[in-house]
N, C-alpha and C. Protein backbone atom coordinates (compact mmCIF):
# COMPACT_ATOMS: atom_id res chain seq x y z
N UNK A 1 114.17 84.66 127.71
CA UNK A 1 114.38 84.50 126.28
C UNK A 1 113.84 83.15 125.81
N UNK A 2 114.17 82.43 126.72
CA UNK A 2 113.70 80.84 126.14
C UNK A 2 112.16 80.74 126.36
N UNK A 3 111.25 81.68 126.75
CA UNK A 3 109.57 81.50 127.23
C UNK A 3 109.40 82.10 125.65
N UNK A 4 109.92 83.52 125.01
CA UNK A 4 109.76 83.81 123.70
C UNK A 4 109.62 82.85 122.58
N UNK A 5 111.10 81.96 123.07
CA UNK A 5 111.04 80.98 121.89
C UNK A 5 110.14 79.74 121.76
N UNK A 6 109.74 79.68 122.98
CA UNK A 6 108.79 78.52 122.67
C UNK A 6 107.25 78.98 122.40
N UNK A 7 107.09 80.37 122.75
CA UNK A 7 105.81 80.88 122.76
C UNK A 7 105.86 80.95 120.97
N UNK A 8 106.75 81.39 120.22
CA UNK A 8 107.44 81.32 118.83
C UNK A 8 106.90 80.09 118.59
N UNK A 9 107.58 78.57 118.48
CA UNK A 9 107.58 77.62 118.29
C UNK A 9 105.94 76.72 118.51
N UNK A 10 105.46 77.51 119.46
CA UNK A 10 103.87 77.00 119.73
C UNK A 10 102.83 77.15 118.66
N UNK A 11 103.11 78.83 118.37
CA UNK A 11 102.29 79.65 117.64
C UNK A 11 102.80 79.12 116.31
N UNK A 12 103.63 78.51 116.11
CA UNK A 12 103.99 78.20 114.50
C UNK A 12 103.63 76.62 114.48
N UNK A 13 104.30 75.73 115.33
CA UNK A 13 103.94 74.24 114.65
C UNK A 13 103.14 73.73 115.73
N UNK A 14 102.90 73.70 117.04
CA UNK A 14 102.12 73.25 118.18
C UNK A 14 100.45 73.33 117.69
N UNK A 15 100.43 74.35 117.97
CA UNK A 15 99.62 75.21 118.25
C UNK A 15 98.95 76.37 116.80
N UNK A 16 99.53 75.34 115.71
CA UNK A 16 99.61 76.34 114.70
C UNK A 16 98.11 76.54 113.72
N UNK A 17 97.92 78.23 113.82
CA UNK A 17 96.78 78.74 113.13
C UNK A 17 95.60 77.86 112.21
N UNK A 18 96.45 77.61 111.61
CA UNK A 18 95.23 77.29 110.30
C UNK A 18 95.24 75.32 110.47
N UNK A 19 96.72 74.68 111.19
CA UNK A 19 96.03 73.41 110.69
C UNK A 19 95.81 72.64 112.23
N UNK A 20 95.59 73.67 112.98
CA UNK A 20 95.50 73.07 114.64
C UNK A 20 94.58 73.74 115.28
N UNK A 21 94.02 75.15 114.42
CA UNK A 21 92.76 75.70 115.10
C UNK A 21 91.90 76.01 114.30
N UNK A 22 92.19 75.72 112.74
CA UNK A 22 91.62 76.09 111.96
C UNK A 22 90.89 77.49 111.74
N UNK A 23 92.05 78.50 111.83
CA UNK A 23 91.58 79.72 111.70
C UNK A 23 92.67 80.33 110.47
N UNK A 24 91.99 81.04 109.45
CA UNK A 24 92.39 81.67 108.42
C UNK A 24 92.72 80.75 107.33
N UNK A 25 91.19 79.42 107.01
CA UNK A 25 90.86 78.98 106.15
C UNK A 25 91.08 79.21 104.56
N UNK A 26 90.18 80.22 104.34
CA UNK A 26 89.79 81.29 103.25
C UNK A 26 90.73 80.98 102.39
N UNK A 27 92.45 81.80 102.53
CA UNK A 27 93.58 82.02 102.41
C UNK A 27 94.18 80.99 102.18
N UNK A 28 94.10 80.11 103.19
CA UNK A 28 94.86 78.12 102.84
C UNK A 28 94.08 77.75 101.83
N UNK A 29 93.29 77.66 101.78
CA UNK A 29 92.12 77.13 100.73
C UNK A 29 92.37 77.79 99.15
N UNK A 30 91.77 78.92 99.31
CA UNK A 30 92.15 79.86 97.81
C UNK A 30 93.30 80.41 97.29
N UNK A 31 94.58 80.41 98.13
CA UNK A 31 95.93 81.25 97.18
C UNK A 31 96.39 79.93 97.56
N UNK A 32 96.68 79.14 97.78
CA UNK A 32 97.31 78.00 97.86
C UNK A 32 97.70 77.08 96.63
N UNK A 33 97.62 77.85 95.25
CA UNK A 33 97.69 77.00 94.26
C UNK A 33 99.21 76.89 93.51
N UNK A 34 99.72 78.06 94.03
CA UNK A 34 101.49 78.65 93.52
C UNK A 34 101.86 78.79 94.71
N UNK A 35 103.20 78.42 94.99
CA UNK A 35 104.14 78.58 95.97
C UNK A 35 104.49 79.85 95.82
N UNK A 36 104.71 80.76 95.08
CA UNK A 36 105.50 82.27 94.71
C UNK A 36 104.19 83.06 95.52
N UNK A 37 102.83 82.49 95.30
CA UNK A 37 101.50 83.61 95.38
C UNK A 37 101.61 83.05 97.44
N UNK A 38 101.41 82.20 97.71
CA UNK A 38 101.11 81.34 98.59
C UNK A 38 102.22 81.99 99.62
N UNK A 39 103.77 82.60 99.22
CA UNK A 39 104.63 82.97 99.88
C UNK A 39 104.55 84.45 100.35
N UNK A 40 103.98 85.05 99.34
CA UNK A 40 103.22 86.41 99.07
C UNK A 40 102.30 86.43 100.29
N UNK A 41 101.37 85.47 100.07
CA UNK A 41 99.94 85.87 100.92
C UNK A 41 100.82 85.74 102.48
N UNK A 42 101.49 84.81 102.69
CA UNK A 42 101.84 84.74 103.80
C UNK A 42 102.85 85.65 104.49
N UNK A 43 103.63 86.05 103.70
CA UNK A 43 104.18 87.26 104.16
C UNK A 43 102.98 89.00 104.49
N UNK A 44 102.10 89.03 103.73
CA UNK A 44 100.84 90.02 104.00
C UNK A 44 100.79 89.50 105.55
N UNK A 45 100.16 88.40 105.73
CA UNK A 45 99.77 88.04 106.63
C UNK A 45 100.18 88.39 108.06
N UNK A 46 101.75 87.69 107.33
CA UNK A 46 102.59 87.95 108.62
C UNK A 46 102.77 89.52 109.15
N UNK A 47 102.69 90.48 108.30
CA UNK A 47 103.21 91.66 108.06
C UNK A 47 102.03 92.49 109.21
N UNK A 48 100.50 91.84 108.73
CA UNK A 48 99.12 92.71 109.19
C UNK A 48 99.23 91.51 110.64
N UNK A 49 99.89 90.54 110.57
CA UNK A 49 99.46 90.05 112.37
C UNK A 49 100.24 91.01 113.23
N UNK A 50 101.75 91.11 112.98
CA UNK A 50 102.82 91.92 113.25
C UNK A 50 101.74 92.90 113.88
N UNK A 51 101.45 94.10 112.93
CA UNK A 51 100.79 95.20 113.50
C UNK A 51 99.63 95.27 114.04
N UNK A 52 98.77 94.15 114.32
CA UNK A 52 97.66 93.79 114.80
C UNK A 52 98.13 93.61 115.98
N UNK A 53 98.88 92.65 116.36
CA UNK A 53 99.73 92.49 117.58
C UNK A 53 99.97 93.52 118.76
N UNK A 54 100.78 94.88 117.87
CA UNK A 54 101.83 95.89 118.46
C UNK A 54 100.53 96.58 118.83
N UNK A 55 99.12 96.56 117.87
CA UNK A 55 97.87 97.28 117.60
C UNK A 55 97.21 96.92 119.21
N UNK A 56 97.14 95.90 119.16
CA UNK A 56 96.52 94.93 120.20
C UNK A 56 96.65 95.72 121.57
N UNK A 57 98.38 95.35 122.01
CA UNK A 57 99.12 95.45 122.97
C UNK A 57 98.76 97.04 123.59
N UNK A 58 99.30 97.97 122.31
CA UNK A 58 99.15 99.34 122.77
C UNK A 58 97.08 99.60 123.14
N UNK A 59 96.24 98.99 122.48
CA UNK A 59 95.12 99.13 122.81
C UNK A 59 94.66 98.84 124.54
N UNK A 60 95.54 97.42 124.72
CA UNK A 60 95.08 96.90 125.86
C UNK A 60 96.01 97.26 127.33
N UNK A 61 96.81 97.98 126.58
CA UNK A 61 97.57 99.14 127.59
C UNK A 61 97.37 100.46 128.15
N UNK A 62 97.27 101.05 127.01
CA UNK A 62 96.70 102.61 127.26
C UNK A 62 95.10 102.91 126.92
N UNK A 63 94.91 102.19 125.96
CA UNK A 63 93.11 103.15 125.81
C UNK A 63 92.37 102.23 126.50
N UNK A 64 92.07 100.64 125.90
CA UNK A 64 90.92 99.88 126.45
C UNK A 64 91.64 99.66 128.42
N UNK A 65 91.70 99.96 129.21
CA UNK A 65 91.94 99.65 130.42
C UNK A 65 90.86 100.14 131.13
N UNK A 66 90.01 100.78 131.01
CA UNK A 66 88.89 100.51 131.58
C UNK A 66 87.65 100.70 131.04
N UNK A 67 87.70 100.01 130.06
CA UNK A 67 86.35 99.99 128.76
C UNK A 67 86.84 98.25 128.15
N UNK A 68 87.26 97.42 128.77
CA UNK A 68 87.38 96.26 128.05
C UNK A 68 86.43 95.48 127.53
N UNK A 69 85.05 96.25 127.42
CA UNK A 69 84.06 95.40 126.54
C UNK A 69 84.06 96.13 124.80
N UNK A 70 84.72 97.09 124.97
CA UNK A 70 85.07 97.95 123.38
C UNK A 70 86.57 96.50 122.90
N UNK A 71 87.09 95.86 123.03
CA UNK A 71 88.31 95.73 122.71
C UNK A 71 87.89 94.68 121.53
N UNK A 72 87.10 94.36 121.28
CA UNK A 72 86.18 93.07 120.01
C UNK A 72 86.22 94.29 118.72
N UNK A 73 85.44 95.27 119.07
CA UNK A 73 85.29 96.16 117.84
C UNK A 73 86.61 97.08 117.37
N UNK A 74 87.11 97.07 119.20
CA UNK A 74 88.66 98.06 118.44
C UNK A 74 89.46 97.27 117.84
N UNK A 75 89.46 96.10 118.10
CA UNK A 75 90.42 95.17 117.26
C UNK A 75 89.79 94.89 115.92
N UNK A 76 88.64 95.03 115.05
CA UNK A 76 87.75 95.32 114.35
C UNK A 76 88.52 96.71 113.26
N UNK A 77 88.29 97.15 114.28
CA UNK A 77 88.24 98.35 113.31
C UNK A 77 89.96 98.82 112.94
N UNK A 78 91.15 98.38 113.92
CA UNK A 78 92.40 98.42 113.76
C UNK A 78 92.56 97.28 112.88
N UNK A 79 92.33 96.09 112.62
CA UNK A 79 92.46 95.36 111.57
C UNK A 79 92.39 95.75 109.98
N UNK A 80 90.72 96.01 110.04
CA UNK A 80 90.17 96.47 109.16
C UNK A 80 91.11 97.59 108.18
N UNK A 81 91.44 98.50 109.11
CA UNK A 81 92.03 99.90 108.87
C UNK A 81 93.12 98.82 108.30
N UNK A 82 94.04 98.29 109.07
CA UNK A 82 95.46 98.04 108.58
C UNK A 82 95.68 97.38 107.25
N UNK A 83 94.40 96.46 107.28
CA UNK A 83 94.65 95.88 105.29
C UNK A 83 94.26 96.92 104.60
N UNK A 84 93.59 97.82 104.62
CA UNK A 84 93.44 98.44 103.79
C UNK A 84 94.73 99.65 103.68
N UNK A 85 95.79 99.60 104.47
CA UNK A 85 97.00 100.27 104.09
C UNK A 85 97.61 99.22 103.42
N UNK A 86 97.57 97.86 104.19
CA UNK A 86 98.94 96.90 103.24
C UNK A 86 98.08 96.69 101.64
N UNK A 87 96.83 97.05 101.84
CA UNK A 87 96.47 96.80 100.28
C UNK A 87 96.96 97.83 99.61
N UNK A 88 96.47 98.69 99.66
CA UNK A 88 97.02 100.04 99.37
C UNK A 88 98.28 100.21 98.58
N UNK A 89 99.35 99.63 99.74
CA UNK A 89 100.90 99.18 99.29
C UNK A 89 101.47 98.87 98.56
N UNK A 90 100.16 97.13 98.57
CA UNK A 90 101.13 96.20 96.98
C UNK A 90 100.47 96.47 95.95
N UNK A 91 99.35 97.00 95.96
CA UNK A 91 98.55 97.70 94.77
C UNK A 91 99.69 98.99 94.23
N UNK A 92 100.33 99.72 94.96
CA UNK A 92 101.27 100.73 94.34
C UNK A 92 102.30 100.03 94.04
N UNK A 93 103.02 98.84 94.97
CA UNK A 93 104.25 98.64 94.63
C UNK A 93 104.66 97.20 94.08
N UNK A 94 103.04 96.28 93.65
CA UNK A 94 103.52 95.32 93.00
C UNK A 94 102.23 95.04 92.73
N UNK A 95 101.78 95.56 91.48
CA UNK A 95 100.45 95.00 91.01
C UNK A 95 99.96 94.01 90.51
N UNK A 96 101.28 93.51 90.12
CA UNK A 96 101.11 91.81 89.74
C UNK A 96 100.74 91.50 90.79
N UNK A 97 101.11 91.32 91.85
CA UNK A 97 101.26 90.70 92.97
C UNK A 97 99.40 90.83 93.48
N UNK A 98 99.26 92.11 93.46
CA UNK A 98 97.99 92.54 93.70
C UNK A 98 96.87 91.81 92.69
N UNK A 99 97.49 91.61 91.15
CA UNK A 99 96.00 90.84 90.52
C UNK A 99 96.40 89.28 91.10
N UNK A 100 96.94 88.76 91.46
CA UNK A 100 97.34 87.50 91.76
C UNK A 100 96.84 87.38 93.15
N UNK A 101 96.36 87.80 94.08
CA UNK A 101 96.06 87.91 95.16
C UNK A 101 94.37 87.97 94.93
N UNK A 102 93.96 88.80 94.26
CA UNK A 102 92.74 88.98 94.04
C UNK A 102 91.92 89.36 95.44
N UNK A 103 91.10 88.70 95.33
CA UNK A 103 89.36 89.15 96.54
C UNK A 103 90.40 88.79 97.83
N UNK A 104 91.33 88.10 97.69
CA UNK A 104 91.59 87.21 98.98
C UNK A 104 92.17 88.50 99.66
N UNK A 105 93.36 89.32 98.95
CA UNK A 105 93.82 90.51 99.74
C UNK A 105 93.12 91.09 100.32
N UNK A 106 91.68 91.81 100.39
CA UNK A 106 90.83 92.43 101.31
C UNK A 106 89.88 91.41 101.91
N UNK A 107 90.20 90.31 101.87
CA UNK A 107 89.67 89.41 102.83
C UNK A 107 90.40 88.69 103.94
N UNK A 108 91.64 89.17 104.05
CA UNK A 108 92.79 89.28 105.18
C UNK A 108 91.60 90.25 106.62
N UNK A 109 91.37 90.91 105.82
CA UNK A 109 90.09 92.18 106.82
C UNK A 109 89.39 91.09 107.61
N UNK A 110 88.67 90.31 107.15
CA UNK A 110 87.60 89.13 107.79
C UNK A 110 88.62 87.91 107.93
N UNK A 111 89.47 87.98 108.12
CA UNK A 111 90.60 86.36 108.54
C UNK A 111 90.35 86.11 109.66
N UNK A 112 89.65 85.09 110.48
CA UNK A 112 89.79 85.15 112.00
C UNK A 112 90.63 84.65 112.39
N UNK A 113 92.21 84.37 111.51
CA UNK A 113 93.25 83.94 112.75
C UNK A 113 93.79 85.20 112.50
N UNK A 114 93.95 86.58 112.13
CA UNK A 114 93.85 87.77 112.37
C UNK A 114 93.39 88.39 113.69
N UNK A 115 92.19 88.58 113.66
CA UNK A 115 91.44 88.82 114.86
C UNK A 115 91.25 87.33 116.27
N UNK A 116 91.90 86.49 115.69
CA UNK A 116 92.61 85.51 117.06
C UNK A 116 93.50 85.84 117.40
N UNK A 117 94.15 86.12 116.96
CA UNK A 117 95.62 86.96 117.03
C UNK A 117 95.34 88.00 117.99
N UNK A 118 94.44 88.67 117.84
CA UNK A 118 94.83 89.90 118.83
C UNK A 118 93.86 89.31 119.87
N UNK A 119 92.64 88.49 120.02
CA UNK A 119 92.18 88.43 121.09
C UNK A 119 92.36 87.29 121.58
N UNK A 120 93.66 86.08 121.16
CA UNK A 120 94.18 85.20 122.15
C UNK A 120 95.49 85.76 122.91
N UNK A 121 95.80 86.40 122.20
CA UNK A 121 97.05 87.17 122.96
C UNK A 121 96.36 88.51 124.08
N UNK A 122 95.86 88.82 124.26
CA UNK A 122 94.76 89.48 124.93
C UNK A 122 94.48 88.55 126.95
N UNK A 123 93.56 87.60 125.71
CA UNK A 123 93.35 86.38 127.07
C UNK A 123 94.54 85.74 127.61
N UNK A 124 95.50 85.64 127.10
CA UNK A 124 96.92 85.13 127.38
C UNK A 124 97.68 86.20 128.34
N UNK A 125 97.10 87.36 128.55
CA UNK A 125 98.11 88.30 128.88
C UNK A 125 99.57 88.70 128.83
N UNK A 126 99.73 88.42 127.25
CA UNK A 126 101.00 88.72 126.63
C UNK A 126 101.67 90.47 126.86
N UNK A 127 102.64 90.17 126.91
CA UNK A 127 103.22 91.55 127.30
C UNK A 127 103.67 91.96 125.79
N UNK A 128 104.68 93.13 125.38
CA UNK A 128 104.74 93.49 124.10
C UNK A 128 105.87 92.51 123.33
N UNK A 129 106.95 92.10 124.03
CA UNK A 129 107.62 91.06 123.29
C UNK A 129 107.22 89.49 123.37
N UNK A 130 106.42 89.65 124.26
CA UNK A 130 105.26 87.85 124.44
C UNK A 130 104.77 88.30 122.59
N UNK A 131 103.99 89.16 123.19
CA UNK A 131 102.93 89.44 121.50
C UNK A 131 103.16 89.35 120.15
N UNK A 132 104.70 90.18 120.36
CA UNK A 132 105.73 90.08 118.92
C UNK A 132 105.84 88.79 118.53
N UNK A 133 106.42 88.04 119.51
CA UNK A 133 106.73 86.30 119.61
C UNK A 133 105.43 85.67 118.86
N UNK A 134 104.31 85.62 119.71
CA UNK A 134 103.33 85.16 119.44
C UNK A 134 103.04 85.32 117.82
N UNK A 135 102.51 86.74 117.39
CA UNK A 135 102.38 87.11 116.01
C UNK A 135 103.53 86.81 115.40
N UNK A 136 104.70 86.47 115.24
CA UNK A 136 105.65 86.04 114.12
C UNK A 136 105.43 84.88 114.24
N UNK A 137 105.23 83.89 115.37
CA UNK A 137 105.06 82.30 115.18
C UNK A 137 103.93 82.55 114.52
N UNK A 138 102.92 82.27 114.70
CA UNK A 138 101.26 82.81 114.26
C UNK A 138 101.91 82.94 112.56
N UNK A 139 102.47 83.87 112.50
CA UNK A 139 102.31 84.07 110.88
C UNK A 139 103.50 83.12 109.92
N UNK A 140 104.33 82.72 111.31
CA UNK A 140 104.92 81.82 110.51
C UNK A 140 104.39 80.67 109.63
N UNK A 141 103.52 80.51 111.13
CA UNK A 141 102.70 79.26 110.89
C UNK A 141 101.71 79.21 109.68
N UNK A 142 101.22 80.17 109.87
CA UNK A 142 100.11 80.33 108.53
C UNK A 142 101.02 79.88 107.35
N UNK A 143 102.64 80.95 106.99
CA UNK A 143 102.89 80.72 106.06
C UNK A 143 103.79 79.28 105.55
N UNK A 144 103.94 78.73 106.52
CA UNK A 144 104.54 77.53 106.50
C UNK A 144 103.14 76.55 106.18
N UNK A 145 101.99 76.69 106.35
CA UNK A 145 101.08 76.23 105.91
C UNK A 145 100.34 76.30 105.00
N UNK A 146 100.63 77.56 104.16
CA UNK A 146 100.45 77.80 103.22
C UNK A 146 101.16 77.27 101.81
N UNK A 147 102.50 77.46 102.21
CA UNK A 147 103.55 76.92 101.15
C UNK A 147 103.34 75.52 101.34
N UNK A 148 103.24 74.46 101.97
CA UNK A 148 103.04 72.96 102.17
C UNK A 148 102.39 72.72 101.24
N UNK A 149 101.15 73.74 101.32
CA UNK A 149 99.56 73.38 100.71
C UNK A 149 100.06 73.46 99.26
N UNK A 150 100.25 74.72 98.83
CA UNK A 150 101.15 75.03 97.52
C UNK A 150 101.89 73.96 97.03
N UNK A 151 102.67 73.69 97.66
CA UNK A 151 103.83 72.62 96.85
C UNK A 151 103.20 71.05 96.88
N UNK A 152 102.35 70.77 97.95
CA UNK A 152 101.80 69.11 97.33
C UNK A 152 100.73 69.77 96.05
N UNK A 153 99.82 70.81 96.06
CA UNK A 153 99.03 71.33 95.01
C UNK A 153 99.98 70.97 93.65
N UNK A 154 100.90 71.74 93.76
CA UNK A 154 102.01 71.82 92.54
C UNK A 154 102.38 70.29 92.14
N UNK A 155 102.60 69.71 92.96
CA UNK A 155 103.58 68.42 92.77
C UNK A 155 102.07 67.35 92.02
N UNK A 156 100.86 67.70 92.71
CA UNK A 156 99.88 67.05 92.17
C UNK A 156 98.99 66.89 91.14
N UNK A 157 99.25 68.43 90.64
CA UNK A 157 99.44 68.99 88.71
C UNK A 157 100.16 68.04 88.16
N UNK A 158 101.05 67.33 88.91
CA UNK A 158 102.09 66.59 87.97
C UNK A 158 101.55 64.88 87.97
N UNK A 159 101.22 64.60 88.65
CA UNK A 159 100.54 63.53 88.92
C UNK A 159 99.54 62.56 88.35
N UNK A 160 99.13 61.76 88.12
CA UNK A 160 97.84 60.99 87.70
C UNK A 160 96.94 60.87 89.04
N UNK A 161 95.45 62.07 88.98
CA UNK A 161 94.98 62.12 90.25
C UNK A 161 93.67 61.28 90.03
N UNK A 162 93.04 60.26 90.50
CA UNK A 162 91.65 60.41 89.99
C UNK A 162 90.94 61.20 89.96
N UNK A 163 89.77 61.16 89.00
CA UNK A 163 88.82 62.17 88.69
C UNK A 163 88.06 62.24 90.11
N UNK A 164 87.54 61.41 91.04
CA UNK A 164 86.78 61.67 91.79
C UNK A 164 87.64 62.42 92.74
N UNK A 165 89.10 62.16 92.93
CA UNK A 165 89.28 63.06 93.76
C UNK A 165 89.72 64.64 93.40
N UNK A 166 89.97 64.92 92.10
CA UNK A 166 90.04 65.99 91.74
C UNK A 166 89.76 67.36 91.79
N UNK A 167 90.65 68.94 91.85
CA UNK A 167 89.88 69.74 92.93
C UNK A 167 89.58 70.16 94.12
N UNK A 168 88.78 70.85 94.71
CA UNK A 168 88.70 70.53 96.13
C UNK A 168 88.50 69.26 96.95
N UNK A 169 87.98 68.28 96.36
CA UNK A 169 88.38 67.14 97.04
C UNK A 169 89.68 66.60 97.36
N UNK A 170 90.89 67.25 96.44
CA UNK A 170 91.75 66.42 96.95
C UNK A 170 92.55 67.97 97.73
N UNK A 171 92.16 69.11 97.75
CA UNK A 171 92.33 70.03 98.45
C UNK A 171 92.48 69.69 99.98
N UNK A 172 90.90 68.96 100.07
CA UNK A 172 90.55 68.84 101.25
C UNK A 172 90.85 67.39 101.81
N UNK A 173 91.66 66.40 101.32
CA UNK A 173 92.50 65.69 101.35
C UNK A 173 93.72 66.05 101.97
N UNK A 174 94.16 67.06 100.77
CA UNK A 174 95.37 66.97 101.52
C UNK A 174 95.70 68.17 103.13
N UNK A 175 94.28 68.99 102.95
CA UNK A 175 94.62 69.71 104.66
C UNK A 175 94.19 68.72 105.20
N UNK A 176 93.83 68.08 105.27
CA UNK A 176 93.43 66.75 106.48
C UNK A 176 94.55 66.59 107.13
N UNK A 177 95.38 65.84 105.68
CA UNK A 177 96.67 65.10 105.98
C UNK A 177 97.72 65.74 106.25
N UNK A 178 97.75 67.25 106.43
CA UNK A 178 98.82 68.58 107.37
C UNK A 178 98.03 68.48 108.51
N UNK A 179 96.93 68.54 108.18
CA UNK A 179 96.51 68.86 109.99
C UNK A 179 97.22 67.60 111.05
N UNK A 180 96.59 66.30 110.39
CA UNK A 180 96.94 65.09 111.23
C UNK A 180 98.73 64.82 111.23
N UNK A 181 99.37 65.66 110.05
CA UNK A 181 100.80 65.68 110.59
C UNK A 181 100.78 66.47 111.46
N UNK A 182 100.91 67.68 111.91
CA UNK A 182 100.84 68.51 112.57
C UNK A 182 100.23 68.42 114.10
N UNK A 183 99.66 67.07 114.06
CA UNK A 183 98.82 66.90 115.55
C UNK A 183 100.24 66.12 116.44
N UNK A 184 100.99 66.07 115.43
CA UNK A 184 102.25 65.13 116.14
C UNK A 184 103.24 66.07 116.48
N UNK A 185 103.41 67.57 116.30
CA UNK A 185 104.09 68.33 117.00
C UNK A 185 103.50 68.39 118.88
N UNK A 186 102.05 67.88 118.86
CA UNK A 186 101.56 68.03 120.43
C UNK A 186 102.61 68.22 121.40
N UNK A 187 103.34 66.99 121.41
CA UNK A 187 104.00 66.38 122.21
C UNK A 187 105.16 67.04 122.77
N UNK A 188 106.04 68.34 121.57
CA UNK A 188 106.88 68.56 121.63
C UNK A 188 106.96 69.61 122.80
N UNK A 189 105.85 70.28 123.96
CA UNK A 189 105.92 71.17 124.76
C UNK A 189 105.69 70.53 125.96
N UNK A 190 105.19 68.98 126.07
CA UNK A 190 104.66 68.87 127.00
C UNK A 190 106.29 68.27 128.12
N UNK A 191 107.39 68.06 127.04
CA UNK A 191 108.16 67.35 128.43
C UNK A 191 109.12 69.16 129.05
C-alpha cells in the first residue's frame, strides 16, 4: 500500500507532468486563465489518463504480448478514441463548459503527457493498481498545475504588471517559477 502512495505522490509533485517533464504544455499554457475552466480541464484530463491507464494495462496484458512494436499506435488510437467520447459528454452535458474549453478539448487527443502516461507506465512495468496510482497522481499533478497557473494568472489581472512583461511573457515567467518550485519536491523520495 505504501509503494501506491508514493508512486501517487511522485506522479503528482516529484515527478510531476507538466512542471518536471514538461509534458501537456498546450493545456497549462492555454486554459490556464480561470481557475473554474483550469479545474474543468484538469478533471478531463484526469478522467482520459484514468482510462488511458486501465486502456494501457489491459492492452499490455492480453492483446499487445506478443506484438509489442504495435503498442505506440494502440495507445494512439485508444487515446484518440477516448477524447472523442469525453468530448462527446461535456458537449451533451455541459456546453458551457464545452465553449469554454474550446480547440483545447480535442487537443487532449495530441497531449503527450497523455500518451506518457500510458507509455511510461508501460516501461515501468506497472501492474493494474501501480497504473491506477500512477494516472491519478499524473492527473493530479497536471491539475494542481493547472489551478496554480490560474490563480497567480488571476491574482495578476489584479496587479500593476509591466508592459514588457505582459501576456505570455509573464505566462512564461511564471511556469518557470512552478517549475523551479517544484524542483524542490526532488528530495522528498530520496531518504
Amino acid at each position: 500500500m505504501s509503494d501506491l502512495f508514493w508512486i501517487f505522490i511522485s506522479a503528482m509533485l516529484v515527478n510531476n507532468f507538466t512542471l518536471h517533464l514538461f509534458l501537456g504544455l498546450c493545456p497549462f499554457m492555454g486554459v490556464s486563465a480561470r481557475v473554474e475552466t483550469a479545474l474543468r480541464m484538469g478533471a478531463a484530463n484526469v478522467f482520459v489518463m484514468v482510462i488511458t491507464a486501465l486502456s494501457a494495462w489491459v492492452l499490455n496484458t492480453f492483446v499487445l504480448t506478443d506484438a509489442p512494436y504495435l503498442r505506440l499506435i494502440s495507445f494512439i488510437v485508444v487515446i484518440a478514441s477516448l477524447v472523442q467520447i469525453v468530448e462527446m459528454a461535456i458537449k451533451k452535458l455541459s456546453p458551457t463548459l464545452f465553449r469554454e474549453l474550446g480547440i483545447f478539448l480535442p487537443l487532449i487527443t495530441t497531449n503527450c503527457a497523455i500518451l506518457g502516461l500510458a507509455i511510461f507506465q508501460t516501461n515501468r512495468g506497472y501492474g493494474f493498481l501501480e497504473g491506477m496510482a500512477f494516472a491519478l497522481g499524473a492527473g493530479a499533478g497536471l491539475t494542481l498545475a493547472l489551478v496554480l497557473m490560474a490563480s497567480i494568472r488571476e491574482r495578476s489581472e489584479l496587479s500593476e504588471v509591466p508592459a514588457l512583461a505582459r501576456g505570455m511573457g509573464l505566462v512564461l515567467i511564471i511556469a518557470g517559477s512552478l517549475s523551479m518550485a517544484f524542483m524542490g519536491f526532488a528530495g522528498l523520495l530520496s531518504q
